[in-house]
C-alpha atoms as a PDB file:
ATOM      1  CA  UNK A   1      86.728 127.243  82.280  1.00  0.00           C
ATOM      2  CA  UNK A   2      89.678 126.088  79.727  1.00  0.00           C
ATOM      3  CA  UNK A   3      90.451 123.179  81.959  1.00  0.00           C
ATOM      4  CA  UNK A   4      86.790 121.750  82.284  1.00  0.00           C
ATOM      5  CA  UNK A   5      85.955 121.573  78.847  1.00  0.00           C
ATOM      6  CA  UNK A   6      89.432 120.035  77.894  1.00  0.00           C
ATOM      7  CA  UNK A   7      89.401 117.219  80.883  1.00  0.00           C
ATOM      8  CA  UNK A   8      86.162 115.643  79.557  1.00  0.00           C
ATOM      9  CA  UNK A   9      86.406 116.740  76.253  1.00  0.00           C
ATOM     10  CA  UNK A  10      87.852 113.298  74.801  1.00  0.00           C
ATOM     11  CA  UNK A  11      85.339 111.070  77.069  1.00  0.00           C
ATOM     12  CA  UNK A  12      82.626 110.118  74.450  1.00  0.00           C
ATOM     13  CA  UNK A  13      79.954 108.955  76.986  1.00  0.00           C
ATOM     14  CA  UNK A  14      79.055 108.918  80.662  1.00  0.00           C
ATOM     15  CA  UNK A  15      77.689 106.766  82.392  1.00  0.00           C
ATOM     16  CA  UNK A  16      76.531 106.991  85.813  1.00  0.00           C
ATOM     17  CA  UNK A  17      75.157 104.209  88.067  1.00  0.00           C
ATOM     18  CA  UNK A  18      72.530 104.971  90.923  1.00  0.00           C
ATOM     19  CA  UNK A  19      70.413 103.211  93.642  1.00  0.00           C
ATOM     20  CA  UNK A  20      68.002 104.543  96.395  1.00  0.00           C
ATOM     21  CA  UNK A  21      69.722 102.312  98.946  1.00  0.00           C
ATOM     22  CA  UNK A  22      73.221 100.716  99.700  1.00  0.00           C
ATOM     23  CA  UNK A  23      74.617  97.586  99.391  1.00  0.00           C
ATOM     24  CA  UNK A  24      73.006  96.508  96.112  1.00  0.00           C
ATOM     25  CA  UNK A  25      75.995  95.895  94.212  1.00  0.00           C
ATOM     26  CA  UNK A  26      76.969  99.539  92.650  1.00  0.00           C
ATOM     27  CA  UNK A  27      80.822  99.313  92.718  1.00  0.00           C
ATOM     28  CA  UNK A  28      80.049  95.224  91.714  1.00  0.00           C
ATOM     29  CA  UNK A  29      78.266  96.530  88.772  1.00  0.00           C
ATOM     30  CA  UNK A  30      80.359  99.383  87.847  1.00  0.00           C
ATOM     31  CA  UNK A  31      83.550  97.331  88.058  1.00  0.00           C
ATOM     32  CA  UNK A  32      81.731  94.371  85.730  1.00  0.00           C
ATOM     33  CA  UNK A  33      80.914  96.966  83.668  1.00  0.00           C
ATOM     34  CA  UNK A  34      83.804  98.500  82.986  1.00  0.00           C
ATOM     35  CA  UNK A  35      85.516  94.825  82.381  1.00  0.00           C
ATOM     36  CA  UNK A  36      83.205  94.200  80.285  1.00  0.00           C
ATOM     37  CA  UNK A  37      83.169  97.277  77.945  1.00  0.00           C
ATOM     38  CA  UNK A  38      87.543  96.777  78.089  1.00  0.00           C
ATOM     39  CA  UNK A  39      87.670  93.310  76.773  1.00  0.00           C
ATOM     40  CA  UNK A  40      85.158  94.541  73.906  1.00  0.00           C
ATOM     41  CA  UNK A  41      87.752  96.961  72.996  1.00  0.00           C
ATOM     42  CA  UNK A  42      86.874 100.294  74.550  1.00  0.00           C
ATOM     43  CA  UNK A  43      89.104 102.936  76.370  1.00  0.00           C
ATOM     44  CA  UNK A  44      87.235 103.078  79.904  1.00  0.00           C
ATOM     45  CA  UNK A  45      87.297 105.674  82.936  1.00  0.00           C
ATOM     46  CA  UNK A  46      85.745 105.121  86.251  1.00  0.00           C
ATOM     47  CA  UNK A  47      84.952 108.345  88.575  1.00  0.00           C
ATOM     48  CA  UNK A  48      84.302 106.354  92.208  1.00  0.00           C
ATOM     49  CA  UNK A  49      82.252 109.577  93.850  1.00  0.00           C
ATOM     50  CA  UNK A  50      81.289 106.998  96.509  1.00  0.00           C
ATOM     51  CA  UNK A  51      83.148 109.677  99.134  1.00  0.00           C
ATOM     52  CA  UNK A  52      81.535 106.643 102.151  1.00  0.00           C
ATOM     53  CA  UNK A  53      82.610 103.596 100.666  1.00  0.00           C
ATOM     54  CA  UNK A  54      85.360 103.676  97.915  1.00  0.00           C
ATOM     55  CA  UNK A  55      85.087 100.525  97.100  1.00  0.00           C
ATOM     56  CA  UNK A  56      86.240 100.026  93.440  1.00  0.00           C
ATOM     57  CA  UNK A  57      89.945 100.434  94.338  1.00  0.00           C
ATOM     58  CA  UNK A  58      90.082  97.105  96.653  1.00  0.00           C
ATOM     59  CA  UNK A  59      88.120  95.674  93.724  1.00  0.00           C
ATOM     60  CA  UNK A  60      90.533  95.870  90.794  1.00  0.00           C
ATOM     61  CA  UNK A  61      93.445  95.496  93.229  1.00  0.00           C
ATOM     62  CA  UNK A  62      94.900  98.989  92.855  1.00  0.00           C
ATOM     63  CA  UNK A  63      93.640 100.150  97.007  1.00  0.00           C
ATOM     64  CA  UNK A  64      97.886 101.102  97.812  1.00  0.00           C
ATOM     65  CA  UNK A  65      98.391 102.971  94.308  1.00  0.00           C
ATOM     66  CA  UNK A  66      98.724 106.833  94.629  1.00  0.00           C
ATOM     67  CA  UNK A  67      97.523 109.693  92.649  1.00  0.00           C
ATOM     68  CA  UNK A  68      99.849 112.395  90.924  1.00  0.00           C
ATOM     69  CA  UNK A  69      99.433 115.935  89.834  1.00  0.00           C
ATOM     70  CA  UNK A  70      99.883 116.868  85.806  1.00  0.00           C
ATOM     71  CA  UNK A  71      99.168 120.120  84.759  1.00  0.00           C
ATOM     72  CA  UNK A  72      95.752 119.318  83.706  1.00  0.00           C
ATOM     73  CA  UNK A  73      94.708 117.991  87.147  1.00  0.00           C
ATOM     74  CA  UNK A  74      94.845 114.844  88.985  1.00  0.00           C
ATOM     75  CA  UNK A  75      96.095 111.767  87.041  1.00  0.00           C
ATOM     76  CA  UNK A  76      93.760 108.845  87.127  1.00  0.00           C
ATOM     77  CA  UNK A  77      95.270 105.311  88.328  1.00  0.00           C
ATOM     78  CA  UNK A  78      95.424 102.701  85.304  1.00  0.00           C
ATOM     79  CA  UNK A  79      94.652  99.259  86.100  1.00  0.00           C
ATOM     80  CA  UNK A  80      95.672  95.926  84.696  1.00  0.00           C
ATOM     81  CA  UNK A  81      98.510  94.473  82.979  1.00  0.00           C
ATOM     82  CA  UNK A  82      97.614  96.450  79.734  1.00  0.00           C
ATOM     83  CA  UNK A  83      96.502  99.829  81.795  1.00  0.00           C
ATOM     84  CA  UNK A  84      93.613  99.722  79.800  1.00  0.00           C
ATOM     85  CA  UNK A  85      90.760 101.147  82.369  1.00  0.00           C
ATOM     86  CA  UNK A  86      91.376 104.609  84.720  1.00  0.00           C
ATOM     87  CA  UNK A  87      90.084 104.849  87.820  1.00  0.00           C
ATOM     88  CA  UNK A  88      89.705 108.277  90.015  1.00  0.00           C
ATOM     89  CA  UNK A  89      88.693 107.072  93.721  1.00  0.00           C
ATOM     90  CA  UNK A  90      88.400 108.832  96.983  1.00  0.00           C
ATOM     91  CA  UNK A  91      89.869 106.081  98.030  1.00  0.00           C
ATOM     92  CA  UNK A  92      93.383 107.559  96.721  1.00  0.00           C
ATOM     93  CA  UNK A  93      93.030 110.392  98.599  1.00  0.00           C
ATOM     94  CA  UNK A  94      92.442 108.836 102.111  1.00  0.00           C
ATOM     95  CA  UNK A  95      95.182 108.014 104.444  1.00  0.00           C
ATOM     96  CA  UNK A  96      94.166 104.783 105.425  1.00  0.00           C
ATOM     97  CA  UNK A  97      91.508 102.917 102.560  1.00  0.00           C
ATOM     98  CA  UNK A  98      89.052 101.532 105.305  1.00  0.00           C
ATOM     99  CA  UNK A  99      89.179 105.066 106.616  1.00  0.00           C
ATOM    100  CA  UNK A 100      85.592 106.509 107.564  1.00  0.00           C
ATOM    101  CA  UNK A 101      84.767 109.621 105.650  1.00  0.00           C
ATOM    102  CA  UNK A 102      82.648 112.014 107.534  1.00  0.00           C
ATOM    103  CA  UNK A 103      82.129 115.131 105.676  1.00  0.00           C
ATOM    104  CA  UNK A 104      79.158 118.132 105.453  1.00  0.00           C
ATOM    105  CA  UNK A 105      77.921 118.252 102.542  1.00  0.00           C
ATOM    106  CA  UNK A 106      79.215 121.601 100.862  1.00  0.00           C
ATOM    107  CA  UNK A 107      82.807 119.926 101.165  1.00  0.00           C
ATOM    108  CA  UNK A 108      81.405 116.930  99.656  1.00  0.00           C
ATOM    109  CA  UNK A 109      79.848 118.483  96.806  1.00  0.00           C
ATOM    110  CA  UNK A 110      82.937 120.301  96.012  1.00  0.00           C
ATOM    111  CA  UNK A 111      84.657 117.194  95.877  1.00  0.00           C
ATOM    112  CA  UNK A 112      82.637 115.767  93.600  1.00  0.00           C
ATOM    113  CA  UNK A 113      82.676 119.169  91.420  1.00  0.00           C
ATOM    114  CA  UNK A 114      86.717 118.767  91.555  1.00  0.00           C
ATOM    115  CA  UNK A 115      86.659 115.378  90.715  1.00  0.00           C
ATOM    116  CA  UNK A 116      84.230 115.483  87.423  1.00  0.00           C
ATOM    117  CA  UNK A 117      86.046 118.766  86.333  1.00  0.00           C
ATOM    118  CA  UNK A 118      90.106 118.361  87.924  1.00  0.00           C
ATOM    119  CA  UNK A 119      90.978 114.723  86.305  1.00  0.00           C
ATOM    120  CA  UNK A 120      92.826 114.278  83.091  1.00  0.00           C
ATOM    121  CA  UNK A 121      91.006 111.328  81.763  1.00  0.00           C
ATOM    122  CA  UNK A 122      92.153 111.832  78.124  1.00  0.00           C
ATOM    123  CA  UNK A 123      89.971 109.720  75.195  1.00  0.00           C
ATOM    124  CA  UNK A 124      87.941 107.322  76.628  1.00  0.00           C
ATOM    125  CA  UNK A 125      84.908 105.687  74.856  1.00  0.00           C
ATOM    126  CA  UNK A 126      82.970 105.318  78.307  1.00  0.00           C
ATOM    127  CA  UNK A 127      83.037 107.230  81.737  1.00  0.00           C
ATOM    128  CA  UNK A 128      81.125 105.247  84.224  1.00  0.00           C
ATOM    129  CA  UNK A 129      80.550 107.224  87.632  1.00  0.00           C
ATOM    130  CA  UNK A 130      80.148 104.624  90.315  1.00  0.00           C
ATOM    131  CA  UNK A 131      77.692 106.888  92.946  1.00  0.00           C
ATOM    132  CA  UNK A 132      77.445 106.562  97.312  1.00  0.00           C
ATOM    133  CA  UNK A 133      73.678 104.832  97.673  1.00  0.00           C
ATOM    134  CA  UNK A 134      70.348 107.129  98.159  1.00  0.00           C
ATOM    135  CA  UNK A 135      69.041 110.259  96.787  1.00  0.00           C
ATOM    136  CA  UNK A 136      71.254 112.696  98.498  1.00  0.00           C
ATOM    137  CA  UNK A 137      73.045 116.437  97.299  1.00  0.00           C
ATOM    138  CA  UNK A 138      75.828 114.177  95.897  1.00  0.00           C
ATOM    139  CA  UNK A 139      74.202 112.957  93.145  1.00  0.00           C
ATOM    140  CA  UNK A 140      72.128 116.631  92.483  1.00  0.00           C
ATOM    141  CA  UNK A 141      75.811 117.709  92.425  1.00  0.00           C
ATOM    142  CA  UNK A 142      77.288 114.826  90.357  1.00  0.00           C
ATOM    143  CA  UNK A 143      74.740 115.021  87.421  1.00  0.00           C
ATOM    144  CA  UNK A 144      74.975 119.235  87.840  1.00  0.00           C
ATOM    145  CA  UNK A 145      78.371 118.612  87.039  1.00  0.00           C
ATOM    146  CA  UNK A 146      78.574 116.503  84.332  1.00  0.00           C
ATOM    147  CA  UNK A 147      75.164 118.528  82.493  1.00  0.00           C
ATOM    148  CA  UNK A 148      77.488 120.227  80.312  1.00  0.00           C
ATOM    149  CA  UNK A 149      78.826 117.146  78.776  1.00  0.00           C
ATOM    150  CA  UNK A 150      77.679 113.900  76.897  1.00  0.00           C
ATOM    151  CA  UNK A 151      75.565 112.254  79.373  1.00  0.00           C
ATOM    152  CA  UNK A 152      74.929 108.826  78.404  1.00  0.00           C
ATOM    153  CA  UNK A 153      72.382 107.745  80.946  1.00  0.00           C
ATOM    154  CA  UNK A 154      72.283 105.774  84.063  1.00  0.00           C
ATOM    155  CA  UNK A 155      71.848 102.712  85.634  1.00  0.00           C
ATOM    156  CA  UNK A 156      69.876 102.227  88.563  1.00  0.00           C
ATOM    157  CA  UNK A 157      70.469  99.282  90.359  1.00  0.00           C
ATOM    158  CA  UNK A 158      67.335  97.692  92.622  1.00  0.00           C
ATOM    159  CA  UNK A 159      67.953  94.483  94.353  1.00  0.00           C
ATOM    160  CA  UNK A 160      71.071  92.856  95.725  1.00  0.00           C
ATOM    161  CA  UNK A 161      73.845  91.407  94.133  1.00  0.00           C
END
């Protein structure tokens, strides 16, 4: 559709960081990233499909911010003093941050779907998709998603932080 092309359209390259297991240091990584890639100057996105363990919110301070409606779809949060990097979390969706999500995985997968196609990320230079841990439908779904666009790559992450 109209809106998918247009919603990535400006986002130059994606990025998406994976492991086989949890608690490696994803969202760490991801969130360094991201810093990183800002300070040298580049518009930056982050997509947090971690549905289990939103974690990037808590870690650039933004956990209590809320997310708005434009026409184009879901408005990312902008962090920092100079709003330079957008973040789209599950996290901003949940009632409570440290709630537990528990979900099957066709609703999960149509998250995902919603949030790679339904947020209005405008030009970026990098997208970096910060996944849950493992193997799983989530990330068949995530990269699915995202095939039609510029993917840059991935990161897989191995050992702990």
């Amino acid at each position: 559709t109209l809106a998918e092309r247009t919603n990535l359209a400006g986002v130059q390259h994606i990025l998406l960081v994976l492991s086989g297991k949890g608690g490696v240091g994803k969202s760490t990584l991801s969130t360094e990233l991201a810093l990183a890639l800002q300070k040298a100057g580049k518009r930056v996105g982050i997509l947090d499909v971690d549905l289990c363990g939103p974690s990037i919110p808590r870690m650039l301070r933004v956990q209590d911010s809320a997310v708005h409606q434009c026409d184009s779809g879901w408005v990312p949060v902008f962090v920092g003093q100079d709003k330079a990097i957008a973040l789209m979390s599950i996290g901003f969706l949940l009632e409570r941050p440290d709630d537990a999500v528990v979900w099957r995985g066709p609703k999960k997968n149509a998250l995902i779907k919603q949030f790679v196609t339904d947020v209005a990320w405008g030009d970026l230079d990098f997208l970096i998709v910060d996944t849950p841990p493992g193997t799983s439908d989530e990330h068949i779904s995530t990269v699915e998603a995202l095939r039609p666009y510029r993917l840059l790559g991935a990161i897989l992450v191995t050992t702990p932080q």
